[in-house]
C-alpha atoms as a PDB file:
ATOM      1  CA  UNK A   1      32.170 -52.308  18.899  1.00  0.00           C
ATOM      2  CA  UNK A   2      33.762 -55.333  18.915  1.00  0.00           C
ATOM      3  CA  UNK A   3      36.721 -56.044  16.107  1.00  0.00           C
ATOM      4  CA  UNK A   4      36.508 -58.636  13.610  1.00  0.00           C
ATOM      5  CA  UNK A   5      40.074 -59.535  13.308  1.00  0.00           C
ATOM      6  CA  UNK A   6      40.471 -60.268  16.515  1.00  0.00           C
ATOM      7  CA  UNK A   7      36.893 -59.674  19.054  1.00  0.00           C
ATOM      8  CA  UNK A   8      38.659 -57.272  21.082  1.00  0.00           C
ATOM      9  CA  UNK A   9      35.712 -54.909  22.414  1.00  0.00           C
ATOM     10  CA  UNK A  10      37.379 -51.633  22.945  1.00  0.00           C
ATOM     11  CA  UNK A  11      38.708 -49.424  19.417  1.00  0.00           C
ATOM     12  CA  UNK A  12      38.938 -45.881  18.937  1.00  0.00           C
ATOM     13  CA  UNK A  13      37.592 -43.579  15.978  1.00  0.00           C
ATOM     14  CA  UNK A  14      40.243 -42.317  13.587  1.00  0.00           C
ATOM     15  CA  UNK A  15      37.508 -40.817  11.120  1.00  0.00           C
ATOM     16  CA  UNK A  16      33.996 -39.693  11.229  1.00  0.00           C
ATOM     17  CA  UNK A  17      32.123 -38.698   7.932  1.00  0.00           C
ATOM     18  CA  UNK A  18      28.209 -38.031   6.792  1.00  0.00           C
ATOM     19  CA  UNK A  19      27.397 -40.960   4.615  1.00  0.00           C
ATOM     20  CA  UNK A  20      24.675 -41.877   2.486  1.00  0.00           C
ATOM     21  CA  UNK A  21      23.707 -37.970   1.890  1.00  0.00           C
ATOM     22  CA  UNK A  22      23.590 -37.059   5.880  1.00  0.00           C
ATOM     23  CA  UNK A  23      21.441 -40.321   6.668  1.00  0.00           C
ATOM     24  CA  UNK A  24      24.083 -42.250   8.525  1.00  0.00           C
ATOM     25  CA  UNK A  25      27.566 -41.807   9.766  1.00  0.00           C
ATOM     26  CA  UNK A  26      31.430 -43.679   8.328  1.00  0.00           C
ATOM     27  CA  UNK A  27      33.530 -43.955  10.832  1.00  0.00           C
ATOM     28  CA  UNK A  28      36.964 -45.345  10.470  1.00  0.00           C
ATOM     29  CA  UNK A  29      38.304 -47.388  13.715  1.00  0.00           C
ATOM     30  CA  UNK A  30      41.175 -48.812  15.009  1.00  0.00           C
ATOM     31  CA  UNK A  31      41.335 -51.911  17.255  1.00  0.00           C
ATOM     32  CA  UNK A  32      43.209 -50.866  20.743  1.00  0.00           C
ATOM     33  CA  UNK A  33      44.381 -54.779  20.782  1.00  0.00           C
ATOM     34  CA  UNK A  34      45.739 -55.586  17.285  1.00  0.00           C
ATOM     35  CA  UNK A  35      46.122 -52.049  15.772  1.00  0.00           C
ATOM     36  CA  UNK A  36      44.122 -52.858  12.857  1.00  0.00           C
ATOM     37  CA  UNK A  37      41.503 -50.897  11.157  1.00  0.00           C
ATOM     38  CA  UNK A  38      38.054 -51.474  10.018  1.00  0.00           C
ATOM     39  CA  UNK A  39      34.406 -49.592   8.926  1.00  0.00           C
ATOM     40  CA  UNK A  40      30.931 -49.405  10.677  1.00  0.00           C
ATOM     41  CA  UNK A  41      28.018 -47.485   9.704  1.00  0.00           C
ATOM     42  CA  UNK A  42      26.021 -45.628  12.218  1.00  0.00           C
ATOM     43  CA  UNK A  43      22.539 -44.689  11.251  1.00  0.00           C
ATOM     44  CA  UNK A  44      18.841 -44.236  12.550  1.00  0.00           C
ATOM     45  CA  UNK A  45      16.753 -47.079  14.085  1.00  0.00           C
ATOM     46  CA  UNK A  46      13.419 -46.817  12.300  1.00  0.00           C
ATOM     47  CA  UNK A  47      10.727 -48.450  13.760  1.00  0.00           C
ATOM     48  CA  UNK A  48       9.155 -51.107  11.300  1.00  0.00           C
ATOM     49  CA  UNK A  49       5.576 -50.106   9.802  1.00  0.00           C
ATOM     50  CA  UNK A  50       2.759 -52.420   8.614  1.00  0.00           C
ATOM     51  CA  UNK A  51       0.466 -51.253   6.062  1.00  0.00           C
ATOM     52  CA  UNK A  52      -3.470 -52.631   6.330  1.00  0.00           C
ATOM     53  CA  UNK A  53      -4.722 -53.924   2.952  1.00  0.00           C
ATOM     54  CA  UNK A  54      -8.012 -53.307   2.167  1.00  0.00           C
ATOM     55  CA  UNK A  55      -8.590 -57.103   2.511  1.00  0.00           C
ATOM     56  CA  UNK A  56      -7.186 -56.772   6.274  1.00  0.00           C
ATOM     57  CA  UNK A  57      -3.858 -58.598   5.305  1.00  0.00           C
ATOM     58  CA  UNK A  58      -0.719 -57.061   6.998  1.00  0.00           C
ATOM     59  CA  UNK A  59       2.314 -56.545   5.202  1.00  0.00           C
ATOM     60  CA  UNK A  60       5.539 -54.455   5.646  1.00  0.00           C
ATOM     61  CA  UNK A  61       6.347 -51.350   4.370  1.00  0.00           C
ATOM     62  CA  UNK A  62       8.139 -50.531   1.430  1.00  0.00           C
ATOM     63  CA  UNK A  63       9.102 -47.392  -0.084  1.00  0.00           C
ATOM     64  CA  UNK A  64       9.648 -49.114  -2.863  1.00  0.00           C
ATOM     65  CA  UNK A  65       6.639 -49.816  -3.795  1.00  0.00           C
ATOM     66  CA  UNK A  66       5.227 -46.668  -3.400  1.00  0.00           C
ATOM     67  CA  UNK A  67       8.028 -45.215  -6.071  1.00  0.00           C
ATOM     68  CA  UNK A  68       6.868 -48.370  -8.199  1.00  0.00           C
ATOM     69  CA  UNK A  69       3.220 -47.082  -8.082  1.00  0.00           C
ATOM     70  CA  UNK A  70       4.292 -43.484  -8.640  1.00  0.00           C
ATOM     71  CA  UNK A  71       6.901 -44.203 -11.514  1.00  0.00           C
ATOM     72  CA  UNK A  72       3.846 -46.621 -13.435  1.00  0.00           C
ATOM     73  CA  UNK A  73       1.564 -43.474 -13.068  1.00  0.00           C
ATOM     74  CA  UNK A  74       4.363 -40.623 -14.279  1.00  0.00           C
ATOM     75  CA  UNK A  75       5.484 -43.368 -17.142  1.00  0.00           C
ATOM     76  CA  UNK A  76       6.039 -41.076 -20.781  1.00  0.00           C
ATOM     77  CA  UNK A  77       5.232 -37.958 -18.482  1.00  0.00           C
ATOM     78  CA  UNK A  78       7.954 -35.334 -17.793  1.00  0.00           C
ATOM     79  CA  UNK A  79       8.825 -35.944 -14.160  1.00  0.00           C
ATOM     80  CA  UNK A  80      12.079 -36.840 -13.290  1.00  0.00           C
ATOM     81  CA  UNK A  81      12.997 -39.463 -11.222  1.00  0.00           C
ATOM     82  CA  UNK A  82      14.134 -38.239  -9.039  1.00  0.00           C
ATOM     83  CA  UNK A  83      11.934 -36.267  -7.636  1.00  0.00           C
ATOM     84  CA  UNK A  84       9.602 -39.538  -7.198  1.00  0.00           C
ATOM     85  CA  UNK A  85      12.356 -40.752  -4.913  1.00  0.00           C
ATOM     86  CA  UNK A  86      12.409 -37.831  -3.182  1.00  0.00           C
ATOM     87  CA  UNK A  87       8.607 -37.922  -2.878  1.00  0.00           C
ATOM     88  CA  UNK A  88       8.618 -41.523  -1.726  1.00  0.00           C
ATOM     89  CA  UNK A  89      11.507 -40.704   0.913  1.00  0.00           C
ATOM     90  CA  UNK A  90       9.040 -37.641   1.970  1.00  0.00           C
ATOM     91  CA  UNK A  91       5.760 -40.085   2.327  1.00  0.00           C
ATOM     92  CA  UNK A  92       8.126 -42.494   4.343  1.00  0.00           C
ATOM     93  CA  UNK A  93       9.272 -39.738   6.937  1.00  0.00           C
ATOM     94  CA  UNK A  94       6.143 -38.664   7.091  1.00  0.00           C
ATOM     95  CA  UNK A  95       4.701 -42.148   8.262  1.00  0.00           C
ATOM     96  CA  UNK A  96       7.383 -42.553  10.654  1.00  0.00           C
ATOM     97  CA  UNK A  97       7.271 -39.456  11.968  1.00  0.00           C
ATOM     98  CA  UNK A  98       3.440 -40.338  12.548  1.00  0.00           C
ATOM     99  CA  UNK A  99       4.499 -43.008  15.299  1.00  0.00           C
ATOM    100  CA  UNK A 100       1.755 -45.234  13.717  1.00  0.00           C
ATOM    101  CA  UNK A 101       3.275 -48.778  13.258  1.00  0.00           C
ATOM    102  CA  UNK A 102      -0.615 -49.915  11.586  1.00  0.00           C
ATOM    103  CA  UNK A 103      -1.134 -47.464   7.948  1.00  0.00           C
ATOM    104  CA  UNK A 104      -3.707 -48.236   6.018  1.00  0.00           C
ATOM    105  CA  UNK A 105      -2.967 -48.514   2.412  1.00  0.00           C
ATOM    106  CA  UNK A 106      -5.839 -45.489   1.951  1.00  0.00           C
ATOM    107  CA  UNK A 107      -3.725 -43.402   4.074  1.00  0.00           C
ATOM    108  CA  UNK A 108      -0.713 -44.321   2.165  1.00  0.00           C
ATOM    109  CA  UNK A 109      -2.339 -43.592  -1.253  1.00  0.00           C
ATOM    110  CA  UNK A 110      -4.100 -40.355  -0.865  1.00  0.00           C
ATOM    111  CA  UNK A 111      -0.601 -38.922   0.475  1.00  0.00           C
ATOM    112  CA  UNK A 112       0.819 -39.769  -3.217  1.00  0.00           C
ATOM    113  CA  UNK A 113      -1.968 -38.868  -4.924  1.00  0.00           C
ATOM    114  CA  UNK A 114      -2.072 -35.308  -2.571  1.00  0.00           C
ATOM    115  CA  UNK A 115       1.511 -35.008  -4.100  1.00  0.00           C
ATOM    116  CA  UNK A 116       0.953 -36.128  -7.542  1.00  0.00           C
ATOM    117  CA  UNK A 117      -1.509 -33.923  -7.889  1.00  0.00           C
ATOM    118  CA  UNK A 118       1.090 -30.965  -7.255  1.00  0.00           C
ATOM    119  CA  UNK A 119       4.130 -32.856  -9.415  1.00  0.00           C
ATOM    120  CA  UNK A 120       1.902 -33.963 -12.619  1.00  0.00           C
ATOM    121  CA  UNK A 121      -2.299 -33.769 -12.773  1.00  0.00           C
ATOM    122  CA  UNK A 122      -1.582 -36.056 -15.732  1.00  0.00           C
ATOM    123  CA  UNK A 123      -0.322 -38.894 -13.470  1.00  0.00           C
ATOM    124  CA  UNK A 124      -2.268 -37.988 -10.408  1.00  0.00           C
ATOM    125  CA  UNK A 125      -4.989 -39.029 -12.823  1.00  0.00           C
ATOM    126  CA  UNK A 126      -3.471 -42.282 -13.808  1.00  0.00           C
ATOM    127  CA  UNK A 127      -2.743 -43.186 -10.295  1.00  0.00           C
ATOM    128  CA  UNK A 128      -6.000 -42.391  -8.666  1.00  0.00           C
ATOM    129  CA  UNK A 129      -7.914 -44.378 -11.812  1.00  0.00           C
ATOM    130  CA  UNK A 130      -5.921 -47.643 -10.553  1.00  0.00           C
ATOM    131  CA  UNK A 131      -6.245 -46.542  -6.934  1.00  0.00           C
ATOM    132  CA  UNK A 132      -9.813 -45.690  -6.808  1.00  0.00           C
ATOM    133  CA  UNK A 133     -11.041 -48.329  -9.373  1.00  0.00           C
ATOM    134  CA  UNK A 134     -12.991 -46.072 -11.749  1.00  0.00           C
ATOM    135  CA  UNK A 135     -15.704 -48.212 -12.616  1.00  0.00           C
ATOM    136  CA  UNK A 136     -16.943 -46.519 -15.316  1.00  0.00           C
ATOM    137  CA  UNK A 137     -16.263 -43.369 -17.335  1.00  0.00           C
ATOM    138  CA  UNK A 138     -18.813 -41.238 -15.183  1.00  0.00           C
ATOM    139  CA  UNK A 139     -16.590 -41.959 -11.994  1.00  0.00           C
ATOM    140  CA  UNK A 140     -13.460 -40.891 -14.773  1.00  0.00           C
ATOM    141  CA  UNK A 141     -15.098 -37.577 -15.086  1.00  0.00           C
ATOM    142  CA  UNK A 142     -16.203 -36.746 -12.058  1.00  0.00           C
ATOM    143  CA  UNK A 143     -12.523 -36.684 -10.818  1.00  0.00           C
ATOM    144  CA  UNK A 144     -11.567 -35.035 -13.424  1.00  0.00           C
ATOM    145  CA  UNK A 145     -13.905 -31.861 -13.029  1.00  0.00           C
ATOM    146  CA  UNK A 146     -12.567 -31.891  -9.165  1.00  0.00           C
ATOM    147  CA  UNK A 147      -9.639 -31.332 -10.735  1.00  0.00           C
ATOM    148  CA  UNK A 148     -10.632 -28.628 -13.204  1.00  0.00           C
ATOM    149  CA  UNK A 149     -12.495 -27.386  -9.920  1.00  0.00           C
ATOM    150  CA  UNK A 150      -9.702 -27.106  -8.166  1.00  0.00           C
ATOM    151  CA  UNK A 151      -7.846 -25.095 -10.535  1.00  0.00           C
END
């Protein structure tokens, strides 16, 4: 690690701490050249993911959006937040875990739904109505007495 006072390459750790809730490491150095001190972060290399659109279009990953799509479906509903980020965290170690770089955005959405299903039936609802384009109120029913099925 190379300092940025002075572009020495050699330093020693003074301090090592869990950051970020466990998902990287602070470590505290000192330059063996100039003495003086400085920060890096050590974390995970995670492989970058493209999801598929149903269109074929390719676009990058983001966990974002798949709390943005969970959040619109839970909105007035009883779920707190965060246990949508912990959800979307979940779906996003899952994926990379996987070792597929190419997800479809099918795959992607019947994990949330498989999960919203188990946080809120109320928003599983909402999401899978945007996500499976109910056409009509017949297709609205039909997944609804899965549900009541199910039960």
């Amino acid at each position: 690690m190379k300092c940025p006072y002075c572009g020495y390459s050699e330093s020693k750790v003074i301090d090592s701490r869990p950051a970020d809730e466990g998902s990287s490491i602070r470590r505290r150095r000192e330059c063996l050249s100039c003495q003086k001190r400085f920060t890096t972060y050590e974390t995970v290399e995670s492989l970058p993911m493209v999801v598929v659109k149903k269109d074929g279009s390719r676009q990058s990953f983001d966990r974002r959006k798949v709390l943005g799509g969970m959040i619109r479906a839970c909105e007035k509903r009883p779920v707190p937040l965060a246990e949508l980020e912990e959800v979307a965290a979940e779906i996003e170690q899952e994926l990379q875990n996987s070792m597929d770089r190419e997800i479809s955005t099918e795959y992607v959405g019947e994990m949330v739904m498989e999960r919203l299903k188990k946080i809120d039936e109320v928003a599983y609802v909402r999401f899978a109505s945007v996500y499976r384009q109910f056409k009509d109120i017949d297709t609205f029913m039909t997944e609804l007495n899965k549900l009541l099925a199910d039960k």
